[in-house]
C-alpha atoms as a PDB file:
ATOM      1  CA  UNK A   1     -14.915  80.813 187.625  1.00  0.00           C
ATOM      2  CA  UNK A   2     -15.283  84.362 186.340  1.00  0.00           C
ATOM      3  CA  UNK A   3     -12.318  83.722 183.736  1.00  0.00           C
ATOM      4  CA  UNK A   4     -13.443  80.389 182.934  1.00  0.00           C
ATOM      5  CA  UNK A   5     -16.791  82.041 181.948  1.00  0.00           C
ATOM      6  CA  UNK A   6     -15.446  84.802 180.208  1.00  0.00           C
ATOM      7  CA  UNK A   7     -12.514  83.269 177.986  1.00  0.00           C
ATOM      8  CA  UNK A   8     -13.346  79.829 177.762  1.00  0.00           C
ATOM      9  CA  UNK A   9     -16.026  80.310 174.937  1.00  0.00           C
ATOM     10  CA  UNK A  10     -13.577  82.152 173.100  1.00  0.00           C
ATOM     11  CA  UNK A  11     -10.935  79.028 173.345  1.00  0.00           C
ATOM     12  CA  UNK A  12     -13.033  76.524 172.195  1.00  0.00           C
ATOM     13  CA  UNK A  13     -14.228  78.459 169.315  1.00  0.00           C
ATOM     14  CA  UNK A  14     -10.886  78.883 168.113  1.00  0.00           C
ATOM     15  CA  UNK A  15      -9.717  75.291 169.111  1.00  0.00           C
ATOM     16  CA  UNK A  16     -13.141  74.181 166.576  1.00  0.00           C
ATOM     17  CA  UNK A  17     -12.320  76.015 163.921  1.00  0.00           C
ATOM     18  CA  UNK A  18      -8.648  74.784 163.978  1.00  0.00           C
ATOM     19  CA  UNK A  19     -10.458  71.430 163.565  1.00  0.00           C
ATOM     20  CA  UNK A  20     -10.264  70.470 167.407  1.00  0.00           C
ATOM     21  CA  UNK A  21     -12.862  69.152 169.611  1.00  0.00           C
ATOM     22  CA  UNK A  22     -14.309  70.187 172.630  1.00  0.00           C
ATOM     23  CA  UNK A  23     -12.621  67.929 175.096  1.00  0.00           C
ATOM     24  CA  UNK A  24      -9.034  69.552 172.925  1.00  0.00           C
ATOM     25  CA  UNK A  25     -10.366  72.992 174.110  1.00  0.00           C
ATOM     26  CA  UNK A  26     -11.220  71.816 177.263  1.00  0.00           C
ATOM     27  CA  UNK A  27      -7.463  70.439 177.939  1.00  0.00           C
ATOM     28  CA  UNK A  28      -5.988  73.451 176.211  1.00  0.00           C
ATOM     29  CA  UNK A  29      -7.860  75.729 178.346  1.00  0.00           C
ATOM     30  CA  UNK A  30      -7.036  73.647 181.374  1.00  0.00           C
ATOM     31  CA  UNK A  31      -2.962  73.871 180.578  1.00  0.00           C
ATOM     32  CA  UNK A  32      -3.409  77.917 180.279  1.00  0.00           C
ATOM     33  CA  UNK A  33      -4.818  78.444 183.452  1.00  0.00           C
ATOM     34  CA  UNK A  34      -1.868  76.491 184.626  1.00  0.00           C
ATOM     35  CA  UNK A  35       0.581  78.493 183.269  1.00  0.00           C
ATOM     36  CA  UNK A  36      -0.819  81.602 184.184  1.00  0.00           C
ATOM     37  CA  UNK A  37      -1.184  80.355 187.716  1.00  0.00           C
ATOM     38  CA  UNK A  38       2.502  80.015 187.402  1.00  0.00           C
ATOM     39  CA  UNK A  39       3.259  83.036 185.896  1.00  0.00           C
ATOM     40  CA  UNK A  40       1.207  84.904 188.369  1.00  0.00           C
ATOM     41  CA  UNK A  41       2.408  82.763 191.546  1.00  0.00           C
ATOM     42  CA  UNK A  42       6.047  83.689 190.416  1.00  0.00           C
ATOM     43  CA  UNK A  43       8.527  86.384 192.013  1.00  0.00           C
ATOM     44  CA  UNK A  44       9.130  87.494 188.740  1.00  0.00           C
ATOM     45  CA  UNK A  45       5.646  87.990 187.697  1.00  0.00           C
ATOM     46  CA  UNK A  46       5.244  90.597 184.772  1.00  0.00           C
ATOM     47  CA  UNK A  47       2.168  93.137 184.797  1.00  0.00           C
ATOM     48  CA  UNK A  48      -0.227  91.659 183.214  1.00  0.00           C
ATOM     49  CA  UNK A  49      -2.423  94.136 181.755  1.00  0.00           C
ATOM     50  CA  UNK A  50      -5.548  92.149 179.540  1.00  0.00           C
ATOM     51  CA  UNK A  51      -5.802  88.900 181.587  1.00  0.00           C
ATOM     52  CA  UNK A  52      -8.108  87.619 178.790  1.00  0.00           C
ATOM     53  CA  UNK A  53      -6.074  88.948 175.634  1.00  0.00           C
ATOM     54  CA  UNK A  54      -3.011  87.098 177.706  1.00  0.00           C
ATOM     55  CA  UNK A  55      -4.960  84.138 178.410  1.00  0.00           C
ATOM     56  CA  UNK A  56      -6.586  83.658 175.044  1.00  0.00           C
ATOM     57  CA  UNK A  57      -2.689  84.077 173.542  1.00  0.00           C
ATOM     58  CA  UNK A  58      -1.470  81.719 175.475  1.00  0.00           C
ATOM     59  CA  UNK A  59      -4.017  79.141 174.739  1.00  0.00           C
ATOM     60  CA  UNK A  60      -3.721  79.936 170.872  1.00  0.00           C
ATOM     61  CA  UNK A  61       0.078  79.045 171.180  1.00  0.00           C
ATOM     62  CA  UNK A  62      -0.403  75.767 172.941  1.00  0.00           C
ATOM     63  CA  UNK A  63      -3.362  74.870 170.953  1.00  0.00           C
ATOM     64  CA  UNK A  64      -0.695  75.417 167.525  1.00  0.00           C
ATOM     65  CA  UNK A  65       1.965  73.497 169.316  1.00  0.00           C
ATOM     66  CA  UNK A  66      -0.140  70.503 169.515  1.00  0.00           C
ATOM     67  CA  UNK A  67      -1.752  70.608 166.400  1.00  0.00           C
ATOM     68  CA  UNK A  68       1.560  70.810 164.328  1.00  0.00           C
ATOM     69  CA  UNK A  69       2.778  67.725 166.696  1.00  0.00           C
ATOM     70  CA  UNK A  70      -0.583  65.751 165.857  1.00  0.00           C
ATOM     71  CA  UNK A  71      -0.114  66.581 162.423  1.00  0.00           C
ATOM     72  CA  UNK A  72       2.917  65.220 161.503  1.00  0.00           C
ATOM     73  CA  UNK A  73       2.006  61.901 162.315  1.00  0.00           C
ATOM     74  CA  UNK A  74      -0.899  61.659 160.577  1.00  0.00           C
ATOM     75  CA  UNK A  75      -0.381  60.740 157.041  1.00  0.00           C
ATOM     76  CA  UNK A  76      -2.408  62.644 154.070  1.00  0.00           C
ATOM     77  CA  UNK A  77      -4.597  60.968 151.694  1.00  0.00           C
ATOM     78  CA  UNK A  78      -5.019  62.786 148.073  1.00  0.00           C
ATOM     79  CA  UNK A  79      -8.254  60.923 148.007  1.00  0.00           C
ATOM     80  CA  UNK A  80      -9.822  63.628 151.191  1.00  0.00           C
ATOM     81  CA  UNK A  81      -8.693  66.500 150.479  1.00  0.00           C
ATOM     82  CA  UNK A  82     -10.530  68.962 148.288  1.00  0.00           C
ATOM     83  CA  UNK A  83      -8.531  72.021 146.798  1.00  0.00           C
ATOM     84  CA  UNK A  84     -10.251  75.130 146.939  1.00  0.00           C
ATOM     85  CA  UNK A  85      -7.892  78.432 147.174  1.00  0.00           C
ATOM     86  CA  UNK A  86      -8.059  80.414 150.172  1.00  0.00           C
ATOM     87  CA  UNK A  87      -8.556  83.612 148.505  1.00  0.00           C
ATOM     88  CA  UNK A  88     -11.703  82.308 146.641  1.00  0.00           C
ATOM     89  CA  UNK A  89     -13.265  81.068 149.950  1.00  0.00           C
ATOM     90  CA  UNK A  90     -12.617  84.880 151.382  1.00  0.00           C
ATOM     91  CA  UNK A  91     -13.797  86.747 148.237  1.00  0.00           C
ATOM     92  CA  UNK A  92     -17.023  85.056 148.563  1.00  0.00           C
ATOM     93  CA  UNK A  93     -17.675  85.899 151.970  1.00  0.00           C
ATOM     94  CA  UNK A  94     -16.898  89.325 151.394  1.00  0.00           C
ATOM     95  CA  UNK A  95     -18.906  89.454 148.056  1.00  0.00           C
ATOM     96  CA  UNK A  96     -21.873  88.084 149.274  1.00  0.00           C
ATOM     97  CA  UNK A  97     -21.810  90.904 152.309  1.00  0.00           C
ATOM     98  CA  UNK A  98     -21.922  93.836 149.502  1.00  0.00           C
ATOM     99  CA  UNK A  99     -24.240  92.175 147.769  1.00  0.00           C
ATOM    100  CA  UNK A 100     -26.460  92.148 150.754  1.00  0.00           C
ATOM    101  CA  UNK A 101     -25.714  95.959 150.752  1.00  0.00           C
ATOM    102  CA  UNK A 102     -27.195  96.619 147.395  1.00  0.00           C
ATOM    103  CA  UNK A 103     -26.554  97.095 144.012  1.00  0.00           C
ATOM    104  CA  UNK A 104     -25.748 100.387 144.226  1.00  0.00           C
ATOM    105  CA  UNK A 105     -23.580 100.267 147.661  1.00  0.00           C
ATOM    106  CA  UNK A 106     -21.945  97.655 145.384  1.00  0.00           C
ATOM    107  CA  UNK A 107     -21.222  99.369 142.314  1.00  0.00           C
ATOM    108  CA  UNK A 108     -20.271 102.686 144.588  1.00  0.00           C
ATOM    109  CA  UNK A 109     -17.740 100.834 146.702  1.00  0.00           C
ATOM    110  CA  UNK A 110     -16.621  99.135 143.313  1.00  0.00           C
ATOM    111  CA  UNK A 111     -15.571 102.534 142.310  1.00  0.00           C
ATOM    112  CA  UNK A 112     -13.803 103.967 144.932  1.00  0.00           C
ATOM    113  CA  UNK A 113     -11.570 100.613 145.657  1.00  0.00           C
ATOM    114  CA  UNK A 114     -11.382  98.287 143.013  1.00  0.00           C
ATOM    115  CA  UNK A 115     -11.489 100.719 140.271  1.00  0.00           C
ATOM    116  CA  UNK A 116      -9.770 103.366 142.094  1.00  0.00           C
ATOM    117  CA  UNK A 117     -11.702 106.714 140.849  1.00  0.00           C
ATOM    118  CA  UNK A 118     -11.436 110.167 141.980  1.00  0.00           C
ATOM    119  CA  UNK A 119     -14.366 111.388 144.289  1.00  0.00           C
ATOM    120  CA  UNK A 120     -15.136 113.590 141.602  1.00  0.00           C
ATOM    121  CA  UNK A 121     -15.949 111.415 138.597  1.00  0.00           C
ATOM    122  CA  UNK A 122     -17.676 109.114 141.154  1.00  0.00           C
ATOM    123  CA  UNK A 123     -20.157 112.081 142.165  1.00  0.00           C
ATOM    124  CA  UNK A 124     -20.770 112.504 138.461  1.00  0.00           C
ATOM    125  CA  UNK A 125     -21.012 108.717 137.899  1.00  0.00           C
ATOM    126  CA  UNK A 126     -23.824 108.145 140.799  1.00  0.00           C
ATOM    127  CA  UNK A 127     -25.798 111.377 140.179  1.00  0.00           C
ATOM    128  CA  UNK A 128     -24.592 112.810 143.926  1.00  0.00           C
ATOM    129  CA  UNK A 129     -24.609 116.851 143.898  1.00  0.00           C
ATOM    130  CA  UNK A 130     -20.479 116.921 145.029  1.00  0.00           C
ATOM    131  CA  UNK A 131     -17.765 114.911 146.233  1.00  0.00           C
ATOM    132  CA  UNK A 132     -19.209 115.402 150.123  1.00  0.00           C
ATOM    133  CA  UNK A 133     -22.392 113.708 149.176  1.00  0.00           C
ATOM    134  CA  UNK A 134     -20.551 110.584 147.158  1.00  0.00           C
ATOM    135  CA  UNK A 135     -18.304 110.463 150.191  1.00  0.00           C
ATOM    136  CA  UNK A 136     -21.659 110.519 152.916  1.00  0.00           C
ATOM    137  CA  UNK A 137     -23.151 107.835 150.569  1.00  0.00           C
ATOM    138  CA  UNK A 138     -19.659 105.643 151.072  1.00  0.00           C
ATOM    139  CA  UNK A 139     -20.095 105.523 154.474  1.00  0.00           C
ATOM    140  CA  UNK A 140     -23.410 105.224 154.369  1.00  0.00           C
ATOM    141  CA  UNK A 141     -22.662 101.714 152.104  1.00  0.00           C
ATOM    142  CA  UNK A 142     -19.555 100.653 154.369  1.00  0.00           C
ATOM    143  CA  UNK A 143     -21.342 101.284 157.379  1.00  0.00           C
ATOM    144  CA  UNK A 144     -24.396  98.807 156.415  1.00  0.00           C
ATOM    145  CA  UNK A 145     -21.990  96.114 155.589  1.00  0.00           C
ATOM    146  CA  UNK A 146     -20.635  96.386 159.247  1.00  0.00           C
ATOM    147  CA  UNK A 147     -24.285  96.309 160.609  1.00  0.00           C
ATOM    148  CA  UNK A 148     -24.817  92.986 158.627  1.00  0.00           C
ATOM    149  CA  UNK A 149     -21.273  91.710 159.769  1.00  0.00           C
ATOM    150  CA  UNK A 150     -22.281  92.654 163.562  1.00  0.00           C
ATOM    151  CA  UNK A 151     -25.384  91.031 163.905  1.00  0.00           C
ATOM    152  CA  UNK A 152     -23.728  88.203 162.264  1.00  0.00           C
ATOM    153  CA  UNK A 153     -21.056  88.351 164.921  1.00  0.00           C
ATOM    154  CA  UNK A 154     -18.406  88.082 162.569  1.00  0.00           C
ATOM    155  CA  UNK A 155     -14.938  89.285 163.329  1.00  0.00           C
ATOM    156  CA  UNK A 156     -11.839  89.725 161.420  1.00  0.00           C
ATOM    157  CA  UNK A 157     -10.309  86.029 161.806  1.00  0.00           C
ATOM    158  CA  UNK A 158     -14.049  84.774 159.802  1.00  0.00           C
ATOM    159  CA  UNK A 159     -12.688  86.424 156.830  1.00  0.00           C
ATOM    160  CA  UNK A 160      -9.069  84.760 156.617  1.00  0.00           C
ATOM    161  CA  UNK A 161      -8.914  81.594 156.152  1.00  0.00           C
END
């Protein structure tokens, strides 16, 4: 019951954003604990050192074998499908968290990433006293976008699409 309660959220959220339903993650979830029960039960059984990480792998894997078996039989209609480009869906995630960081966090990280200046000319460019403060003030900037990405319990995966 214990892993049930502790990886079977993470399952189904994965099986829902894949486009599956709960009754999917259900049976996915079901068909792990099966083959770990195997695994474990064997005489060859490996160490297993992250039951969940192993568990949440294995249902991943299952969960892509039977989507790419469901979807070959289904046929696609032009009609449903609306193009938008993956790396315009993640840009405007990530935008709209630095914009939630400020103008300035904005413009600073701008800088030092997209336009690629020294820490020097950025100092100058921002007012800071040297290239410690502009560097303090980065962090300061990258370090509110996590906060906002936390307690929006966001991970890595909402990003990539």
């Amino acid at each position: 019951m214990a892993i049930y309660k502790k990886v079977f959220p993470i399952v189904a959220r994965y099986v829902a954003r894949m486009g599956g339903s709960l009754e999917e993650a259900q049976d996915i979830f079901q068909d792990t604990l099966v083959i770990y029960y195997e695994k474990a039960a064997s005489t060859q059984a490996e160490i297993i050192v992250n039951e969940k990480a192993y568990l949440v792998g294995i249902a991943k894997r299952l969960w892509l074998q039977r989507y790419k078996a469901s979807s070959r039989n289904q046929p696609l209609n032009d009609q449903d499908i609306e193009v938008v480009p993956d790396e315009q869906l993640v840009t405007e995630k990530i935008l709209h968290y630095l914009e939630i960081a400020g103008k300035k966090c904005l413009e600073l990280l701008k800088a030092y990433y997209y336009d690629h200046l020294p820490v020097d000319n950025v100092a100058v460019m921002f007012g800071y006293s040297g290239k410690h403060s502009a560097t303090v003030a980065k962090y300061k900037c990258l370090e509110k976008v996590r906060e906002t990405i936390k307690q929006n319990s966001l991970n890595y995966a909402d990003f990539i699409e």
